[in-house]
N, C-alpha and C. Protein backbone atom coordinates (compact mmCIF):
# COMPACT_ATOMS: atom_id res chain seq x y z
N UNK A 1 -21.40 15.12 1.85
CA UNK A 1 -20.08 14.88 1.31
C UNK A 1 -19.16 16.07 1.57
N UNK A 2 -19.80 17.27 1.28
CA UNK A 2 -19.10 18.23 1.86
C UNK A 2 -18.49 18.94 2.97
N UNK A 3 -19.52 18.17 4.10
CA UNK A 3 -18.39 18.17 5.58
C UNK A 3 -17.58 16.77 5.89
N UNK A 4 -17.64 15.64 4.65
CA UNK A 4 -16.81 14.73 4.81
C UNK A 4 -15.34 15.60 4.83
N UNK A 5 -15.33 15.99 3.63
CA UNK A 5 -14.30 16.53 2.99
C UNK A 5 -13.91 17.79 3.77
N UNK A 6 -15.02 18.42 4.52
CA UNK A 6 -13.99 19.59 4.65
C UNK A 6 -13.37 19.45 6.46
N UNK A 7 -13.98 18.02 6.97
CA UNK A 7 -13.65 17.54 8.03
C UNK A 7 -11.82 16.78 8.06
N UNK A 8 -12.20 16.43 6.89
CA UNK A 8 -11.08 15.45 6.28
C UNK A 8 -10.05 16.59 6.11
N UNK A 9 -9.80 17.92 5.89
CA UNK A 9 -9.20 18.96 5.29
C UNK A 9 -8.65 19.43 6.49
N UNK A 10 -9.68 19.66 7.59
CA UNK A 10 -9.31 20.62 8.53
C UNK A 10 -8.14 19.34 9.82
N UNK A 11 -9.07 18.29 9.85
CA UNK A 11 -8.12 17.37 10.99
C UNK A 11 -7.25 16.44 9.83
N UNK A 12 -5.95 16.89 10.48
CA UNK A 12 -4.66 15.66 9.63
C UNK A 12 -4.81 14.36 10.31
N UNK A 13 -5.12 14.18 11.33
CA UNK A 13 -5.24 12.95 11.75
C UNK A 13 -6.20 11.51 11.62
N UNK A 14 -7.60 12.95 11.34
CA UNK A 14 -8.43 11.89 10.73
C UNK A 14 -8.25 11.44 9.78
N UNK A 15 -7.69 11.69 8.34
CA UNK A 15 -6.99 11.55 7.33
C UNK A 15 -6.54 10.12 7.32
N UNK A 16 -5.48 10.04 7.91
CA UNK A 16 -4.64 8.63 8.54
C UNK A 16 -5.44 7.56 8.98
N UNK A 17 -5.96 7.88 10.11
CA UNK A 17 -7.07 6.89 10.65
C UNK A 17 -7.89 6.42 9.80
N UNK A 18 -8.57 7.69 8.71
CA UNK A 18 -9.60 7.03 8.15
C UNK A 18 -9.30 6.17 6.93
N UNK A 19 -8.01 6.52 6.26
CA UNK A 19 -7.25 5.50 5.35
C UNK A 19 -6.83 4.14 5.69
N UNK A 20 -6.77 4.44 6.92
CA UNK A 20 -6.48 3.03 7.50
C UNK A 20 -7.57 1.83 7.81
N UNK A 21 -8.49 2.64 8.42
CA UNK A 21 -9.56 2.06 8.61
C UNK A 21 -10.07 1.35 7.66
N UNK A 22 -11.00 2.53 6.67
CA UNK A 22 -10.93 1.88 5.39
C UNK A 22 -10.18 0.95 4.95
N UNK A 23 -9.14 0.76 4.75
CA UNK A 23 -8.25 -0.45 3.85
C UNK A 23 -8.10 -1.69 4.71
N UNK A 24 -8.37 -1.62 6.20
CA UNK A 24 -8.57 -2.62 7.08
C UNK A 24 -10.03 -3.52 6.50
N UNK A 25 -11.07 -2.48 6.54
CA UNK A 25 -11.81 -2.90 5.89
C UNK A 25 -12.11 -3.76 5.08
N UNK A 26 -11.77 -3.19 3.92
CA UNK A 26 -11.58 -4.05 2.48
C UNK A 26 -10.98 -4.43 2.60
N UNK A 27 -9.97 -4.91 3.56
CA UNK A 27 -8.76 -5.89 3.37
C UNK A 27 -9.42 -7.48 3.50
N UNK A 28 -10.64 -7.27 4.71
CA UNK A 28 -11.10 -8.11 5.09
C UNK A 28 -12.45 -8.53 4.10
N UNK A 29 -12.41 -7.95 2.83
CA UNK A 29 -13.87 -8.42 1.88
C UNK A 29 -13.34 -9.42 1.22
N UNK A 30 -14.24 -10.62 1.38
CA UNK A 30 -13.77 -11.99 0.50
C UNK A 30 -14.41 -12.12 -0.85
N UNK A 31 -13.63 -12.29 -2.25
CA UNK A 31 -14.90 -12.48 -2.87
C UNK A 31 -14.22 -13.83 -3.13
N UNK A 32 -14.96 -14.81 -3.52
CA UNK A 32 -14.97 -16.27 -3.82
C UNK A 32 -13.96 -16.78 -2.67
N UNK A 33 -12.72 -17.05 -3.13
CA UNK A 33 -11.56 -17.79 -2.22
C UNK A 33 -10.77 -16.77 -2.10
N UNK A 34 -10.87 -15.54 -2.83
CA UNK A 34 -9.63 -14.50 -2.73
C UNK A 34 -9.85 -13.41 -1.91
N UNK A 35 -9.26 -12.49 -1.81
CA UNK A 35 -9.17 -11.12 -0.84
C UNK A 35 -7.88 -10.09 -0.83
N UNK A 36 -8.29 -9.13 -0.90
CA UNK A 36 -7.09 -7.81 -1.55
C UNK A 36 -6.63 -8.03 -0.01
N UNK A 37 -5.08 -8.07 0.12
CA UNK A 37 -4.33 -8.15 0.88
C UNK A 37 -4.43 -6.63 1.60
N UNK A 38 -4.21 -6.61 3.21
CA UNK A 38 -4.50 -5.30 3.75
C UNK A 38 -3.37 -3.87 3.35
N UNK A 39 -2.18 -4.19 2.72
CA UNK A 39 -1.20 -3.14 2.29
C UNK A 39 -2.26 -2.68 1.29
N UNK A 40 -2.40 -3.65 0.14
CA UNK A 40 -2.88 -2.73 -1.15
C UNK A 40 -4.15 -2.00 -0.77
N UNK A 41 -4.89 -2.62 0.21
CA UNK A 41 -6.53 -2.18 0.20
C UNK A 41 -6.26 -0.75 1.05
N UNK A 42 -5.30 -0.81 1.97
CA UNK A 42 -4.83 0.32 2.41
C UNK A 42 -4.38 1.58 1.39
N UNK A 43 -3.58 1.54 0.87
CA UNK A 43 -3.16 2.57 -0.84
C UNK A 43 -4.29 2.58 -1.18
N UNK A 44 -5.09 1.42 -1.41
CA UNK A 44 -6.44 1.60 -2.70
C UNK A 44 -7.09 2.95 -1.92
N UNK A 45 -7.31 2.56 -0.37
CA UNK A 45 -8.19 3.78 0.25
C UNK A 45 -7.45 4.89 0.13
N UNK A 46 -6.13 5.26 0.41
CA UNK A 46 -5.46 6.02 0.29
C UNK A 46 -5.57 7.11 -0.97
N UNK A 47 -5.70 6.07 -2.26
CA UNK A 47 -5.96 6.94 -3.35
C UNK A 47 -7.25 7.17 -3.82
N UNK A 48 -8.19 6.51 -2.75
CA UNK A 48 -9.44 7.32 -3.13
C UNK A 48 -9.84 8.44 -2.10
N UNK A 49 -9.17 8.60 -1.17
CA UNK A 49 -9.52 9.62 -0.44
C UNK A 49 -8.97 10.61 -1.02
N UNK A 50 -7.81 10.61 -1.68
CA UNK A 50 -6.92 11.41 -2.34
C UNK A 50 -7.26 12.11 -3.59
N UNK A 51 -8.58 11.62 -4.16
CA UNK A 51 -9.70 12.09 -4.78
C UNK A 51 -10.49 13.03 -4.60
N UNK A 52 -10.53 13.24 -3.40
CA UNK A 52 -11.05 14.56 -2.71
C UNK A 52 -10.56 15.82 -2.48
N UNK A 53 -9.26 15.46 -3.56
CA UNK A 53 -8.15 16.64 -3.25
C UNK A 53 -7.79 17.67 -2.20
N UNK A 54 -7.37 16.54 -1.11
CA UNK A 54 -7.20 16.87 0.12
C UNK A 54 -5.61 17.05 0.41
N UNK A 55 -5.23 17.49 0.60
CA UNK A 55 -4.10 17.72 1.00
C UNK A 55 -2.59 16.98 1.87
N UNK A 56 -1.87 16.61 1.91
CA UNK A 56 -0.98 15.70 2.63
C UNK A 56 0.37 16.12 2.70
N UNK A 57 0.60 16.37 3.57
CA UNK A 57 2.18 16.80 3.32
C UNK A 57 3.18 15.63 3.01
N UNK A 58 4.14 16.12 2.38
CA UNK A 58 5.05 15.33 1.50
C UNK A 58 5.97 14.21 2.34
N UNK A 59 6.02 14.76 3.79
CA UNK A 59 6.77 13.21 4.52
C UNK A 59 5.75 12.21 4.47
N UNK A 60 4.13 12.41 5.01
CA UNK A 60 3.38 11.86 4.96
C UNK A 60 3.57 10.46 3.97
N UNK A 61 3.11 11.55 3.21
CA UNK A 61 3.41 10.52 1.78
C UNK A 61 4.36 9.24 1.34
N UNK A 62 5.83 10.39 1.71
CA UNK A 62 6.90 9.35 2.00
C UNK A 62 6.95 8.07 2.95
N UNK A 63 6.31 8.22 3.96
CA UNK A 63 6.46 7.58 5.10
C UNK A 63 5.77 6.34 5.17
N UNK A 64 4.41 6.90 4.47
CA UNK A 64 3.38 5.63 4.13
C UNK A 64 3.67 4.78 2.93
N UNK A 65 4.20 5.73 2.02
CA UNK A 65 4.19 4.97 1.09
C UNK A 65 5.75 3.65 1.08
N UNK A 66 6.80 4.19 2.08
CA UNK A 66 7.67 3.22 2.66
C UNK A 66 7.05 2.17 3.29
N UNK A 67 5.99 2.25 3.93
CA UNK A 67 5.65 1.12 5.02
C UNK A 67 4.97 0.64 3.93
N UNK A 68 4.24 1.13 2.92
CA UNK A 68 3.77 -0.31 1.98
C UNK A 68 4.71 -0.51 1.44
N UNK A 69 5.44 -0.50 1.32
CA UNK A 69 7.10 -1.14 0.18
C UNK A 69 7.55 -2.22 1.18
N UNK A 70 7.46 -1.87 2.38
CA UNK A 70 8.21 -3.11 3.47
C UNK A 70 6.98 -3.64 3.37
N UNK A 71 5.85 -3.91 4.08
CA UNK A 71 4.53 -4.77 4.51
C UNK A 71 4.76 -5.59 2.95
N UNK A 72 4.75 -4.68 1.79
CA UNK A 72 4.39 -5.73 0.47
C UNK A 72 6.30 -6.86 0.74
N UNK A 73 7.17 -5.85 0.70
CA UNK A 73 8.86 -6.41 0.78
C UNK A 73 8.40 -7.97 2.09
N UNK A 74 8.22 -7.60 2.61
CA UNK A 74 8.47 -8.40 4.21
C UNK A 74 7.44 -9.58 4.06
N UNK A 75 6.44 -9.47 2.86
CA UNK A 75 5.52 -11.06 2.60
C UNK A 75 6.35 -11.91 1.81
N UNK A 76 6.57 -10.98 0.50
CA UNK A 76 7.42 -11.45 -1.17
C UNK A 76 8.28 -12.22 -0.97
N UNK A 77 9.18 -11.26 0.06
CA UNK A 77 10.91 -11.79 0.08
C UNK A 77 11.09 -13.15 0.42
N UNK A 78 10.32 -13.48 1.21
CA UNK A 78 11.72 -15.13 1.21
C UNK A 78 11.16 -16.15 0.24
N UNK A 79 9.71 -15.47 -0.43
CA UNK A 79 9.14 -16.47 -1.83
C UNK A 79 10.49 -16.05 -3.05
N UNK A 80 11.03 -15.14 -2.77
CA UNK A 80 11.93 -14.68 -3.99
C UNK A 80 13.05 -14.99 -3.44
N UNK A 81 13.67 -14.91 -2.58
CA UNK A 81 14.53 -15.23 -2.40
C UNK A 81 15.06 -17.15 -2.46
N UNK A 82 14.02 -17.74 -1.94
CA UNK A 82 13.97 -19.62 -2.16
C UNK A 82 14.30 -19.44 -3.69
N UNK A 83 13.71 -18.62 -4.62
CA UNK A 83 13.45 -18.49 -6.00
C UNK A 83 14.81 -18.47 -6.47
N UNK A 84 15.61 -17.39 -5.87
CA UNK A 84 17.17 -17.03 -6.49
C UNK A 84 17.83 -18.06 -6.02
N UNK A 85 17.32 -19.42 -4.92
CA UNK A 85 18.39 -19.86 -4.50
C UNK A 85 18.41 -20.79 -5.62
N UNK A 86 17.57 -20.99 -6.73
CA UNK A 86 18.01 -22.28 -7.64
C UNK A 86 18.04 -21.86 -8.67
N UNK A 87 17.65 -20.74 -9.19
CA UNK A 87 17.94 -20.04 -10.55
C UNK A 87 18.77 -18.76 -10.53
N UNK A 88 19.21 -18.45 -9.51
CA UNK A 88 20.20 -17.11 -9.21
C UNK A 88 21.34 -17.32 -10.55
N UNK A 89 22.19 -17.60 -10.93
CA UNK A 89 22.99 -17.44 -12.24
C UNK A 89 22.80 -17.23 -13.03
N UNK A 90 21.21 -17.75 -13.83
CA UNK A 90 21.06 -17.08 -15.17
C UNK A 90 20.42 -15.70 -14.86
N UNK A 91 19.76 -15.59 -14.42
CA UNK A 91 18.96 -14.25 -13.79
C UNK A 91 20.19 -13.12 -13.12
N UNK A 92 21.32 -13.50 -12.87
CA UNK A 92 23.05 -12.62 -12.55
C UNK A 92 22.94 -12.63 -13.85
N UNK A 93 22.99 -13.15 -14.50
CA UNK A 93 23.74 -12.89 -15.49
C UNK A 93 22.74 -12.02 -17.07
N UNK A 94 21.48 -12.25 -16.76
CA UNK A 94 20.72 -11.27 -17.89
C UNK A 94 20.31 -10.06 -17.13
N UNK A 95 20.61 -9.64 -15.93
CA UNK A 95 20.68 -8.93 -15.35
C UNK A 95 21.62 -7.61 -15.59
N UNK A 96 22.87 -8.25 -15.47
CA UNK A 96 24.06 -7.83 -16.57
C UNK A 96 24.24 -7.75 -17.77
N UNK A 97 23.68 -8.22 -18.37
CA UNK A 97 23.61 -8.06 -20.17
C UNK A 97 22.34 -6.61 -20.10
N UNK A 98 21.53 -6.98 -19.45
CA UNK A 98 20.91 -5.53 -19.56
C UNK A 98 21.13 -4.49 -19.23
């Protein structure tokens, strides 16, 4: 475990790869009919490597953690958006009261 980690420390790149990998991974584990979608299983690995208190510089961070905001944004949106097209007024409008 300890030249996981101090492999993981010294190369930034493996870092990336191996978060990725990982969450590719588990993206692909089925249990019954369901399966963790590959964004989250990606973060999930993300924050367990991040357990190892390894280090990341702060664009990093930023950068990835943008591309899961779009990958999760870019499935959601047009289920939410069909959504606003028939209830959009009351939802304007408690929107505004809050």
């Amino acid at each position: 475990m300890n030249y996981l980690t101090h492999a993981l420390r010294e190369q930034s790149g493996t870092r990336g790869l191996l978060t990725l990998a990982i969450g590719f991974l588990i993206g692909r584990v089925r249990i019954g009919r369901s399966a963790l979608a590959r964004p989250w299983a990606a973060l999930l690995a993300g924050v367990a490597i991040g357990q190892l208190n390894i280090g990341v510089p702060a664009v990093v961070k930023y950068v990835f953690f943008d591309l899961f905001l779009f990958t999760t944004g870019y499935k959601v949106g047009p289920s939410v958006l069909r959504a606003l097209e028939k209830d959009a007024l009351p939802q304007v409008a408690i929107t505004l009261v809050l």
